[in-house]
N, C-alpha and C. Protein backbone atom coordinates (compact mmCIF):
# COMPACT_ATOMS: atom_id res chain seq x y z
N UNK A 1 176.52 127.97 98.36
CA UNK A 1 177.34 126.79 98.48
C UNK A 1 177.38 126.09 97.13
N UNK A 2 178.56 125.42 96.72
CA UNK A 2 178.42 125.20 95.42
C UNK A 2 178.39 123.43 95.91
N UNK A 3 178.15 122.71 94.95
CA UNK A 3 177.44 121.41 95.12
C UNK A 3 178.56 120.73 94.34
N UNK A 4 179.38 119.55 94.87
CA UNK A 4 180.23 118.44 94.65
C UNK A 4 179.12 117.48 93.50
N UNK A 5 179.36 117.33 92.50
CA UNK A 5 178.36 117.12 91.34
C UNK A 5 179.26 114.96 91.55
N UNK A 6 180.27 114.97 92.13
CA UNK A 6 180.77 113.77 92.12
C UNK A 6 180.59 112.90 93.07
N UNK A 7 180.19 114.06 94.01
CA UNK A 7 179.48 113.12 95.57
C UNK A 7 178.11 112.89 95.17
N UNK A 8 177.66 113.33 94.73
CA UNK A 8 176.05 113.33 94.39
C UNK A 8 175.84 111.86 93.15
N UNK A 9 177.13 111.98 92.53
CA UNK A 9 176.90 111.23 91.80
C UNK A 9 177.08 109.51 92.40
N UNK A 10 178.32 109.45 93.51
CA UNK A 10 178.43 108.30 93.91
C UNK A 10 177.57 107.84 94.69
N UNK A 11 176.65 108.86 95.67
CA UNK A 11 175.37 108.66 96.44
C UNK A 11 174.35 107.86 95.78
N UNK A 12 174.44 108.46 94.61
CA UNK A 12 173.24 107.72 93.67
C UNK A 12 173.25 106.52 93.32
N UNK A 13 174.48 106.40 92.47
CA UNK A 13 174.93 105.30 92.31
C UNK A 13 175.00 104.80 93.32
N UNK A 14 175.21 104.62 94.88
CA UNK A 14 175.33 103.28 95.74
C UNK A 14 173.66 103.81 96.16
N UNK A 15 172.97 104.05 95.54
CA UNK A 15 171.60 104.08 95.70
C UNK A 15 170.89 102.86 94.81
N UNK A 16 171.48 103.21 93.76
CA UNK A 16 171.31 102.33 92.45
C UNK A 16 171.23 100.67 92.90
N UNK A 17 172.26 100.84 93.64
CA UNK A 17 172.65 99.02 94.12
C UNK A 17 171.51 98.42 95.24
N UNK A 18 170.68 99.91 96.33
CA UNK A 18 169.88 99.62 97.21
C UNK A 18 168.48 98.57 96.60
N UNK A 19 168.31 99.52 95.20
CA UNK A 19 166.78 99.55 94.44
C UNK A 19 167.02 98.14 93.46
N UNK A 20 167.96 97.56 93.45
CA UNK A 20 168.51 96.22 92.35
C UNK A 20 167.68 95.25 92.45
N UNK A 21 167.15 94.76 90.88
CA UNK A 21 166.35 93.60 90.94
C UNK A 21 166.60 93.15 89.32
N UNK A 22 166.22 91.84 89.00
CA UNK A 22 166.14 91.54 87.64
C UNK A 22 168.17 91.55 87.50
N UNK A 23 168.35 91.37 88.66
CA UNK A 23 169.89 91.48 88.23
C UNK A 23 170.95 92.54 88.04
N UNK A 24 170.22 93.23 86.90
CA UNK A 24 170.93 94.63 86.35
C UNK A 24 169.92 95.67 86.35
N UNK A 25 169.11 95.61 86.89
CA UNK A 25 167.72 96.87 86.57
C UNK A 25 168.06 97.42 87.95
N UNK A 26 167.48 98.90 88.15
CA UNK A 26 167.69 99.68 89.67
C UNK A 26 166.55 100.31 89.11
N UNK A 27 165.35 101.22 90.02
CA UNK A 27 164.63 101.73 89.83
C UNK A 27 165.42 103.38 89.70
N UNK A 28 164.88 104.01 89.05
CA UNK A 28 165.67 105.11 88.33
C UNK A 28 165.23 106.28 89.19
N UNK A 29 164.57 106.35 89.97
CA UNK A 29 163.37 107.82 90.71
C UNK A 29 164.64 108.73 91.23
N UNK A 30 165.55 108.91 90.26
CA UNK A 30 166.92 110.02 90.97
C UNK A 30 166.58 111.10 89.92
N UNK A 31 168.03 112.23 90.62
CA UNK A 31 167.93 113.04 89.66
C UNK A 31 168.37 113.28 88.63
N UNK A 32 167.75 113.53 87.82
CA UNK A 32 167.94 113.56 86.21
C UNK A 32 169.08 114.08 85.57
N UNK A 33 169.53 114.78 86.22
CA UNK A 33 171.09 115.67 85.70
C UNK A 33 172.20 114.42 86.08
N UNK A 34 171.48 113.66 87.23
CA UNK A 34 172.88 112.83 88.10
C UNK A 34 172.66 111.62 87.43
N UNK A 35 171.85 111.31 87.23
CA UNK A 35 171.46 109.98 86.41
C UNK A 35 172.49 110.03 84.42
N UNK A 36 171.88 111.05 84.30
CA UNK A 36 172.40 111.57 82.40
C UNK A 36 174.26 111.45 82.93
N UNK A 37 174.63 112.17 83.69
CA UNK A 37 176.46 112.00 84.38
C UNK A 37 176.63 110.47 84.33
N UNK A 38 175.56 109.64 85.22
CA UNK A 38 176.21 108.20 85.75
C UNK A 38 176.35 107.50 83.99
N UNK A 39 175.03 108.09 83.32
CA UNK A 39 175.54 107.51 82.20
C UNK A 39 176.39 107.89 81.22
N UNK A 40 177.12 108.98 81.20
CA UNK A 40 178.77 109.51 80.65
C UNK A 40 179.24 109.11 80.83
N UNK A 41 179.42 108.56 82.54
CA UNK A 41 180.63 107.91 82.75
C UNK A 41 180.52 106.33 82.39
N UNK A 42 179.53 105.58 81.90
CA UNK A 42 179.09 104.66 81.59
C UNK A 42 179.25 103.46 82.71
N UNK A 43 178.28 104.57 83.89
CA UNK A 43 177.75 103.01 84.99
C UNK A 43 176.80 102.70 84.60
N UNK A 44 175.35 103.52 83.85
CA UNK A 44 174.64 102.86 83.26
C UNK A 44 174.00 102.93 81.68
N UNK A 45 173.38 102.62 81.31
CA UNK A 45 172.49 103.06 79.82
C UNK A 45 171.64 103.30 80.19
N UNK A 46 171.79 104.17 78.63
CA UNK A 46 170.68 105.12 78.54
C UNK A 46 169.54 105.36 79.43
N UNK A 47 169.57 106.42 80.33
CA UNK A 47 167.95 106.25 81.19
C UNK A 47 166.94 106.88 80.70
N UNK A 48 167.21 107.57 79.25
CA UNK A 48 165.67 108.21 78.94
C UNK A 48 164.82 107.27 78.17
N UNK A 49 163.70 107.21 78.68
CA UNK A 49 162.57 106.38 78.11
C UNK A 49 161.80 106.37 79.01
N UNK A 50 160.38 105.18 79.10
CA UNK A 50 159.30 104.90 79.61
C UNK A 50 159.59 104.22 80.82
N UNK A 51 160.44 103.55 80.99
CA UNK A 51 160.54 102.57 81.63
C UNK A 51 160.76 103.03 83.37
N UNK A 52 160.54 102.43 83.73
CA UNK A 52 160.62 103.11 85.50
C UNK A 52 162.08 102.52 85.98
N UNK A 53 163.01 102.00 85.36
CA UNK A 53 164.00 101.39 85.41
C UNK A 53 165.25 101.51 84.69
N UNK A 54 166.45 101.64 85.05
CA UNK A 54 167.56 101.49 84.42
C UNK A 54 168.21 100.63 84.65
N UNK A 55 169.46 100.17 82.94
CA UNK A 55 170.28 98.72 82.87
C UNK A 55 171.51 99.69 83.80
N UNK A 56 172.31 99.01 84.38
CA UNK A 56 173.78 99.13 85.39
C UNK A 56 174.68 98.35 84.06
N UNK A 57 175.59 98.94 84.15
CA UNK A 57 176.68 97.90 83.13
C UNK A 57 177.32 97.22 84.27
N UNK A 58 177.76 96.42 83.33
CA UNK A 58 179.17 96.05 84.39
C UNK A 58 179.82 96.11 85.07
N UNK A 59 180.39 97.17 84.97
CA UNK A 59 181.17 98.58 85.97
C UNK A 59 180.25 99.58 86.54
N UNK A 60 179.31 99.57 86.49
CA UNK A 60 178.35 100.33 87.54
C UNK A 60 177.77 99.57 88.25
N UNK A 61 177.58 98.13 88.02
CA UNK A 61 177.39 97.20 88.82
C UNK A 61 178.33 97.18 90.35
N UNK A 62 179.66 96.45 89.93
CA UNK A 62 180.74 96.32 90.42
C UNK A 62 180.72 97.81 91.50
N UNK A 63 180.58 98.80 90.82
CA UNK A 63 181.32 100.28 91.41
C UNK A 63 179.86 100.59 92.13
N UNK A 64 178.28 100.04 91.69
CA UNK A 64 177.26 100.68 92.77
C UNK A 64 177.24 100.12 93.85
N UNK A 65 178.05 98.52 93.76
CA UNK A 65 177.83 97.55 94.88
C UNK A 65 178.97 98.20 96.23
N UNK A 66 180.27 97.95 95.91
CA UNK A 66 181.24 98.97 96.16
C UNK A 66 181.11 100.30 97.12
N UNK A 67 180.42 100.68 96.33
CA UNK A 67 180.01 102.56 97.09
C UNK A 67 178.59 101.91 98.11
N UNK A 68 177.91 101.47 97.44
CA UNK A 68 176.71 100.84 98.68
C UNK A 68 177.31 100.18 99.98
N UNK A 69 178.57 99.54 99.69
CA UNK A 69 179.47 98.81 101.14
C UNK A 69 180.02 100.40 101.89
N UNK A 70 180.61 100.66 100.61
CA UNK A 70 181.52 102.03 101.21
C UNK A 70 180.57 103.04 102.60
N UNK A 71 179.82 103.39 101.64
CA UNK A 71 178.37 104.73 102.45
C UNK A 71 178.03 103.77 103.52
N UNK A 72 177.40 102.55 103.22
CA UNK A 72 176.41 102.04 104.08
C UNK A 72 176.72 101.13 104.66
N UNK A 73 177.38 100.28 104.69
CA UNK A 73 177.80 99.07 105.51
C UNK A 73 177.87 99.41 106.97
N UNK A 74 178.11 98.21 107.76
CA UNK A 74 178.42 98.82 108.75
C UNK A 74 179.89 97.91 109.21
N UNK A 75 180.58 98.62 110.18
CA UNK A 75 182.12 98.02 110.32
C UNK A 75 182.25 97.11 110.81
N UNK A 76 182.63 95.77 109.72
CA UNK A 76 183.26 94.57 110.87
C UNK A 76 181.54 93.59 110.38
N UNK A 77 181.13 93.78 109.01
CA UNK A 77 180.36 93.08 108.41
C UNK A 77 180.47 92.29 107.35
């Protein structure tokens, strides 16, 4: 089965919005291939380093909050 690399990626990202604190920080514990993508497409910076955390820009803000309603909400909330 070959793997939708864009579903995986929006999963994460409205994952991103679950783990949110400090505003713009999400705890980063995803996967590493999908994380390095979210930041190509520039929802977030840079995630390699020490830190147990990644910055969301602007637009990964906006677009993790978004996909977190989308996946998870429930209807008529």
């Amino acid at each position: 089965m070959q793997i939708d690399e864009d579903k995986i990626d929006r999963a994460v990202l409205a994952l991103l919005w679950l783990t949110l604190h400090d505003g713009e920080r999400a705890w980063k514990g995803h996967d590493w291939d999908a994380m390095d993508r979210l930041h190509k497409k520039d929802y977030i910076h840079d995630p390699v380093g020490k830190a147990k955390s990644v910055v969301l820009t602007q637009e990964g803000l906006r677009e993790s909050e978004r996909l977190f309603n989308e996946m998870f909400g429930k209807p008529g909330t």
